[in-house]
Protein backbone atom coordinates (compact mmCIF):
# COMPACT_ATOMS: atom_id res chain seq x y z
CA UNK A 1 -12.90 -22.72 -8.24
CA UNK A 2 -12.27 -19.01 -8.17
CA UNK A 3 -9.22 -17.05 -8.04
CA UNK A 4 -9.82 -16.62 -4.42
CA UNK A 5 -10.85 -19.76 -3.37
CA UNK A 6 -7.77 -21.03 -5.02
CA UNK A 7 -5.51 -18.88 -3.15
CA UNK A 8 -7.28 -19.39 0.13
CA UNK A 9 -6.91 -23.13 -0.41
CA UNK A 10 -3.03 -22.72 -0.77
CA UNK A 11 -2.88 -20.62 2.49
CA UNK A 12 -4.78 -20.19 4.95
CA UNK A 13 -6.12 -16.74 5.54
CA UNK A 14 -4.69 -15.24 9.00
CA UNK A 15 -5.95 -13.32 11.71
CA UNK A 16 -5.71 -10.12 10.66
CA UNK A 17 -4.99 -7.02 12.40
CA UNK A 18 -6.73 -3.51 11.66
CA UNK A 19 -7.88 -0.14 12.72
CA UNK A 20 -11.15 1.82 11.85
CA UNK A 21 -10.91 5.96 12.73
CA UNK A 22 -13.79 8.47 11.02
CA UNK A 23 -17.32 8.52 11.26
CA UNK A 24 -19.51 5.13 10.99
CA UNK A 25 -21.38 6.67 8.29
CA UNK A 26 -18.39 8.38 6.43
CA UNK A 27 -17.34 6.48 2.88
CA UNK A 28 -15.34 3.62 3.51
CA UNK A 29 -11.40 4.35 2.68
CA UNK A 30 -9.02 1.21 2.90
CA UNK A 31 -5.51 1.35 3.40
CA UNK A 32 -2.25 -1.25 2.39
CA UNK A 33 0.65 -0.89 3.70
CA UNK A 34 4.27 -1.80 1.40
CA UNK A 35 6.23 -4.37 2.02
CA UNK A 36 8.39 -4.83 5.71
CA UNK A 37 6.11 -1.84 7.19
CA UNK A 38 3.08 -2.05 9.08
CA UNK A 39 -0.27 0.34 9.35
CA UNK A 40 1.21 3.02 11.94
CA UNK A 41 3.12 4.31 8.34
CA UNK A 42 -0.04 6.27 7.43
CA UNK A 43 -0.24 7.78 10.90
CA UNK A 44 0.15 11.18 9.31
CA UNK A 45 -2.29 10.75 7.08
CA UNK A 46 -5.51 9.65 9.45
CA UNK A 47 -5.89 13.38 11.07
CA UNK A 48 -6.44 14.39 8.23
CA UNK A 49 -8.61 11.21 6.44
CA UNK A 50 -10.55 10.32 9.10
CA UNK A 51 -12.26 13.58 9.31
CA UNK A 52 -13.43 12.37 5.82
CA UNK A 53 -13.85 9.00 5.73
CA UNK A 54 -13.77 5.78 7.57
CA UNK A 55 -10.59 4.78 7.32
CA UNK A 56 -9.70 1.11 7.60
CA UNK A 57 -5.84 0.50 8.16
CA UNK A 58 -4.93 -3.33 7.80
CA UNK A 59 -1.68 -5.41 8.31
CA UNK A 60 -0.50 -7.38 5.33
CA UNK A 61 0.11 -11.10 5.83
CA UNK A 62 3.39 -11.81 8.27
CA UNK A 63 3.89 -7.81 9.01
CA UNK A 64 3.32 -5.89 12.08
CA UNK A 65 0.36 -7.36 14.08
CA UNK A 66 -1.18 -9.99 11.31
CA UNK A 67 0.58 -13.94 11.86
CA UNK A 68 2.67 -15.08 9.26
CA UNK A 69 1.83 -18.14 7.27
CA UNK A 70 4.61 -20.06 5.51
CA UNK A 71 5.31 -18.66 2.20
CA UNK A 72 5.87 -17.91 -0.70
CA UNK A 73 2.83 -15.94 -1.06
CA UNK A 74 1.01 -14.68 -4.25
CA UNK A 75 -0.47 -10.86 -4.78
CA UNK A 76 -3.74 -12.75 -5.79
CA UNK A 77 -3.53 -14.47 -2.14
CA UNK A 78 -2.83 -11.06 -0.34
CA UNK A 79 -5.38 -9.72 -2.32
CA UNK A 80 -7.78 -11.81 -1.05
CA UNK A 81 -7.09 -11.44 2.59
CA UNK A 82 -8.05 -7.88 1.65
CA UNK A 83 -11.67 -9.09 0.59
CA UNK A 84 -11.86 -11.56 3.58
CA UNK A 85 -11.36 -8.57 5.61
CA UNK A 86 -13.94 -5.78 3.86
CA UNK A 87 -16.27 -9.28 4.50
CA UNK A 88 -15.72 -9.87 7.78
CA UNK A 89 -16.71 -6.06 8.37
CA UNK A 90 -19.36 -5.80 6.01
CA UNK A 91 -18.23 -3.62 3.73
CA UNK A 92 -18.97 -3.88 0.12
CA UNK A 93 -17.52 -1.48 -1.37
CA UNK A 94 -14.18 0.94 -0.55
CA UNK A 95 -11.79 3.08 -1.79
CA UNK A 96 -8.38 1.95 -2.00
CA UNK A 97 -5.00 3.76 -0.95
CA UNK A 98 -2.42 1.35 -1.45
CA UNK A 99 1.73 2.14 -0.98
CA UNK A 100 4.16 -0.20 -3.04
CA UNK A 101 2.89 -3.37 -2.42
CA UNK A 102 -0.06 -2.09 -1.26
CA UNK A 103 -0.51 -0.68 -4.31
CA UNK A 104 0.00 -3.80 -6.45
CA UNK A 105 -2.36 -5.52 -3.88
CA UNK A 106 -4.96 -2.32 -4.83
CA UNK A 107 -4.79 -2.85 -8.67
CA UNK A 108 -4.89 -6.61 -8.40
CA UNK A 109 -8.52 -6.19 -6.14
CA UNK A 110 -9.33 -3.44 -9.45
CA UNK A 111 -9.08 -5.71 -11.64
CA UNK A 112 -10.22 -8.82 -10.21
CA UNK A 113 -12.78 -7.38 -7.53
CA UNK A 114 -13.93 -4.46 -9.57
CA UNK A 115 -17.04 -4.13 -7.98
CA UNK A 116 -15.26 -3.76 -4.46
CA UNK A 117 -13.59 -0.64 -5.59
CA UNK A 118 -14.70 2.76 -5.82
CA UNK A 119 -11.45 4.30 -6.56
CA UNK A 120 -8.18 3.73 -6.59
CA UNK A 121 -4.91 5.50 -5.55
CA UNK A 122 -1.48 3.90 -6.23
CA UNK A 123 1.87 5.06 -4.10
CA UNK A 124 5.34 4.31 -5.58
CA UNK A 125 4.21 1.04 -6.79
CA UNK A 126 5.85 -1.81 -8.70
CA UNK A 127 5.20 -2.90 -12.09
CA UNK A 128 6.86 -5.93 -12.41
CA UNK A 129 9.14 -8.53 -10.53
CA UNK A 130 12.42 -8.56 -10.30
CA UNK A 131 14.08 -11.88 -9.30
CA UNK A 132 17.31 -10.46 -8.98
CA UNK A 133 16.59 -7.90 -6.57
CA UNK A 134 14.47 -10.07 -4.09
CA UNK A 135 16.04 -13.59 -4.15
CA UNK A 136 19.04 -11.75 -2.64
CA UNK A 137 16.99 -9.78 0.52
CA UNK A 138 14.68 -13.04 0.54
CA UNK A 139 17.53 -15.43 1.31
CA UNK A 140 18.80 -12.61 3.87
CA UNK A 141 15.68 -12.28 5.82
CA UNK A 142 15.46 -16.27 6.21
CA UNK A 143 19.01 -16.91 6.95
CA UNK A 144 19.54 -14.08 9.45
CA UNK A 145 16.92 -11.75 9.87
CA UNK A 146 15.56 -8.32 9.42
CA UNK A 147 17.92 -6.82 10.84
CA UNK A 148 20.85 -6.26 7.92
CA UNK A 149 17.88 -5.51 5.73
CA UNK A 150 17.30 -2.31 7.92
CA UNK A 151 19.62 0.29 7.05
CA UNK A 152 19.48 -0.67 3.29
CA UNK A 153 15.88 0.18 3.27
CA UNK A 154 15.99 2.93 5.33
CA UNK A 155 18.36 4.40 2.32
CA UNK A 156 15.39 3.66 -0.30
CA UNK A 157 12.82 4.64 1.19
CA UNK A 158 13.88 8.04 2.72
CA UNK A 159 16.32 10.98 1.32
CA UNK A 160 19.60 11.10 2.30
CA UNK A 161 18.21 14.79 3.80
CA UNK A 162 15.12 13.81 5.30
CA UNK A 163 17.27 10.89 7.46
CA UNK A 164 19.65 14.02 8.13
CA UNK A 165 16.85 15.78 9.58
CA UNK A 166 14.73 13.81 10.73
CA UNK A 167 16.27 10.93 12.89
CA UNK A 168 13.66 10.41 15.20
CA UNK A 169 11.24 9.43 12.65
CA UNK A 170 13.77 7.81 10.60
CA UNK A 171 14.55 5.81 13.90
CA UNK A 172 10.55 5.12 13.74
CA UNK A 173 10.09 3.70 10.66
CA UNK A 174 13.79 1.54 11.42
CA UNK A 175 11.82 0.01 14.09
CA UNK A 176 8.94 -0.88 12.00
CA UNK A 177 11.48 -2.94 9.47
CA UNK A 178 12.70 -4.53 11.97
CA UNK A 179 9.65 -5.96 13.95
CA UNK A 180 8.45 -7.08 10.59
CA UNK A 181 8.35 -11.19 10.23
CA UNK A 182 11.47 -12.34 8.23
CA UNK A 183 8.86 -15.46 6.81
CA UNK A 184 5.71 -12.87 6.18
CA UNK A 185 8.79 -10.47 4.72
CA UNK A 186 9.95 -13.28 2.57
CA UNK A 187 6.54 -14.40 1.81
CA UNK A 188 5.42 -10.76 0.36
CA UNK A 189 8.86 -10.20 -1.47
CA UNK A 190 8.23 -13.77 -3.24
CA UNK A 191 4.81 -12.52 -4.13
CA UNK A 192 6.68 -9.19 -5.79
CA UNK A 193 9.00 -11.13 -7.15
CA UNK A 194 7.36 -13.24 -9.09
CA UNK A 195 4.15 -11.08 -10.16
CA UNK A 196 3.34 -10.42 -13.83
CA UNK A 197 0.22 -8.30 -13.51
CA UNK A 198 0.88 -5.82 -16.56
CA UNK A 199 -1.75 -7.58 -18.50
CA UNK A 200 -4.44 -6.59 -16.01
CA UNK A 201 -4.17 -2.71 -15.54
CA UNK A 202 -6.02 -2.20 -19.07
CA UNK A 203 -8.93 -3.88 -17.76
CA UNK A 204 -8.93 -1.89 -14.56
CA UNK A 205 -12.12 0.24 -14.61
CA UNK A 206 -11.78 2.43 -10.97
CA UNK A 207 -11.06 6.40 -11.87
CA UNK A 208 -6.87 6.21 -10.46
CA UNK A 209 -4.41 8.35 -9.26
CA UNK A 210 -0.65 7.10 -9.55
CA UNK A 211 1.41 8.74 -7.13
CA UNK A 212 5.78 9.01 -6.90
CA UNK A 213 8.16 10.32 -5.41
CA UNK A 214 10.40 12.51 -7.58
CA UNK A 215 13.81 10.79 -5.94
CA UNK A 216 12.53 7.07 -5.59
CA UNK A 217 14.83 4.78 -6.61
CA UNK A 218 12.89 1.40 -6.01
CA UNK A 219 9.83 2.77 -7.75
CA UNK A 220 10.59 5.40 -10.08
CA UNK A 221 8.86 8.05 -11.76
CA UNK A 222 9.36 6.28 -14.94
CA UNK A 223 7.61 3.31 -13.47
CA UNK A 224 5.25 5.58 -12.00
CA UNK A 225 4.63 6.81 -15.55
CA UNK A 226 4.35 3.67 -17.31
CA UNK A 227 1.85 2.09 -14.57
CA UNK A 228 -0.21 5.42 -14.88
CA UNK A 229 -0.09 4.98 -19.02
CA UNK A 230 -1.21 1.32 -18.69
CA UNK A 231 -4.70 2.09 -16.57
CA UNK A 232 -7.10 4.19 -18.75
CA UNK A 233 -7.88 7.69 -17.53
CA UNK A 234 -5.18 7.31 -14.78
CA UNK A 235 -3.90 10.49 -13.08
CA UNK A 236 -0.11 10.82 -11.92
CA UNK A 237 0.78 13.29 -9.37
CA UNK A 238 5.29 13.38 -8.27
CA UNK A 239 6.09 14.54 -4.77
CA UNK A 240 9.18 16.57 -4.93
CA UNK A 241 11.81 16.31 -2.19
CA UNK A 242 10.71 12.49 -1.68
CA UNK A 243 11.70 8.98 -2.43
CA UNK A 244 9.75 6.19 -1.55
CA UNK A 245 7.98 6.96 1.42
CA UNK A 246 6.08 10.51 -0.04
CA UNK A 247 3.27 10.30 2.86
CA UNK A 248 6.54 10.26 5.65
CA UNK A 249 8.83 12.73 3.64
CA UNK A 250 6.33 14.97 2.64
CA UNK A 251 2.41 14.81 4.52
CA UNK A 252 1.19 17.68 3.74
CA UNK A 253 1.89 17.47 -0.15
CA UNK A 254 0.76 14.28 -0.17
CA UNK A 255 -2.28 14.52 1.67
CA UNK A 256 -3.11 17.78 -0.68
CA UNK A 257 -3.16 15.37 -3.54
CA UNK A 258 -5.16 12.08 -2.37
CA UNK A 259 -7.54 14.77 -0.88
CA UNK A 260 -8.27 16.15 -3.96
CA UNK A 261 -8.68 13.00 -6.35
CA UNK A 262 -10.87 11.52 -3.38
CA UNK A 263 -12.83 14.46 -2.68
CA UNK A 264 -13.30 14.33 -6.66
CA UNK A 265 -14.70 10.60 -7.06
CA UNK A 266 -16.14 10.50 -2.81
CA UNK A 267 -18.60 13.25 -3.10
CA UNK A 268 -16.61 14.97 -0.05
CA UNK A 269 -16.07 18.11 -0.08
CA UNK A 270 -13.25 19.58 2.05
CA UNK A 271 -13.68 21.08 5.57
CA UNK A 272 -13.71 24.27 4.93
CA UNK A 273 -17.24 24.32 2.50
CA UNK A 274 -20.66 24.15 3.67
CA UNK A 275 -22.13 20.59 3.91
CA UNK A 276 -17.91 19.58 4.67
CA UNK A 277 -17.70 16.39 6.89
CA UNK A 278 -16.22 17.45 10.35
């Protein structure tokens, strides 16, 4: 059997839930979304995208619209509801913008998939499992909910000044935690938890861009550095003035640099050039 018919033969693959903005004929873009947060977190970015490409925004297994399945889960297993769903649309080959464990999902399709991927771009991503950091929020989110997980990640993900300033979207992306599934949360922590992928990023082929957030604590720039050193050729771009949630804290800085390693490996050329998509 093959790595994905083995992981589709542990769980079953779900329902799941996406959205497709851009032109029909525009280069297929996919997006994953990290871990307790659902596709509306790249809402800033699909203005600007989707004049571009065809975006395709997906819920992970067991967050926002897409059922949970009892856990734990496996990257290789979310990976492969990634495939099911480029299948289901016909799509056979994409670029990939993945944010934390969206990103590990991205460089596990990269490496196992490679002839799915056109290019690859990796947000605040995690190198390795920790056990001691998830078995705690893993027990919490199965014994009581999302709810004390909440505020906690809130504090990660977004600067102490950004949640100063900006409490209605802070509010926003609360809300998203919280709706998450505490068994498709648990699920997708287990899967970070216990991932040891570091053998696979020399082997990934797709030109990269490794992207961090110069105050992310979860991810960090060193991690950011060493993931980037690990993939040959890769590219690593730090968003000042952002933690772990550069697209929210900072859109337009962000969107300047996926725009330009895309436009780079897409053959699109901004807006403002002849023959520019519109």
């Amino acid at each position: 059997m093959t790595r994905r018919e083995v992981a589709n033969k542990v769980i079953a693959a779900p329902e799941t839930a996406y959205r497709l903005d851009g032109a029909v004929d525009a280069p297929v873009l996919l997006l994953s979304n990290g871990l307790a947060a659902d596709l509306s977190m790249w809402d800033a970015q699909i203005p600007f995208l989707a004049a571009h490409y065809r975006t395709l925004r997906y819920d992970n297994r067991g967050h926002g619209d897409t059922p949970a399945s009892p856990g734990p889960y496996s990257i290789d297993l979310l990976a492969s509801d990634a495939v099911d769903l480029l299948d289901q649309l016909a799509i056979r080959k994409a670029h990939f913008l993945g944010m934390s464990l969206g990103g590990t999902i991205g460089w596990m399709l990269a490496a196992s998939y490679p002839e799915r991927i056109n290019s690859l771009v990796l947000c605040d991503t995690p190198i390795e499992g920790a056990p001691e950091v998830w078995a705690p929020r893993i027990s919490t989110a199965l014994s009581r909910g999302m709810e004390p997980l909440v505020e906690p990640t809130l504090e990660r993900w977004l600067t102490a000044s950004f949640r100063a300033a900006s409490p209605v979207v802070t509010e926003r992306v609360g809300r998203m935690i919280r709706r998450t599934s505490p068994v498709g949360y648990a699920g997708c922590a287990a899967a970070i938890q216990s991932m040891q992928l570091t053998s696979l990023l020399p082997h990934i082929k797709a030109p990269t861009l490794v992207i961090v957030g110069e105050e992310d604590t979860a991810t960090p720039p060193a991690m950011a550095e060493r993931l980037a050193a690990s993939i040959p050729g890769a590219e690593l771009v730090v968003i000042k003035r952002a933690a772990h949630l550069p697209n929210i804290e900072q859109p337009e800085a962000f969107n300047a640099a996926i725009g330009d390693f895309l436009r780079r490996h897409a053959g699109v050329r901004p807006l403002d050039q002849p023959g520019g998509r519109v």
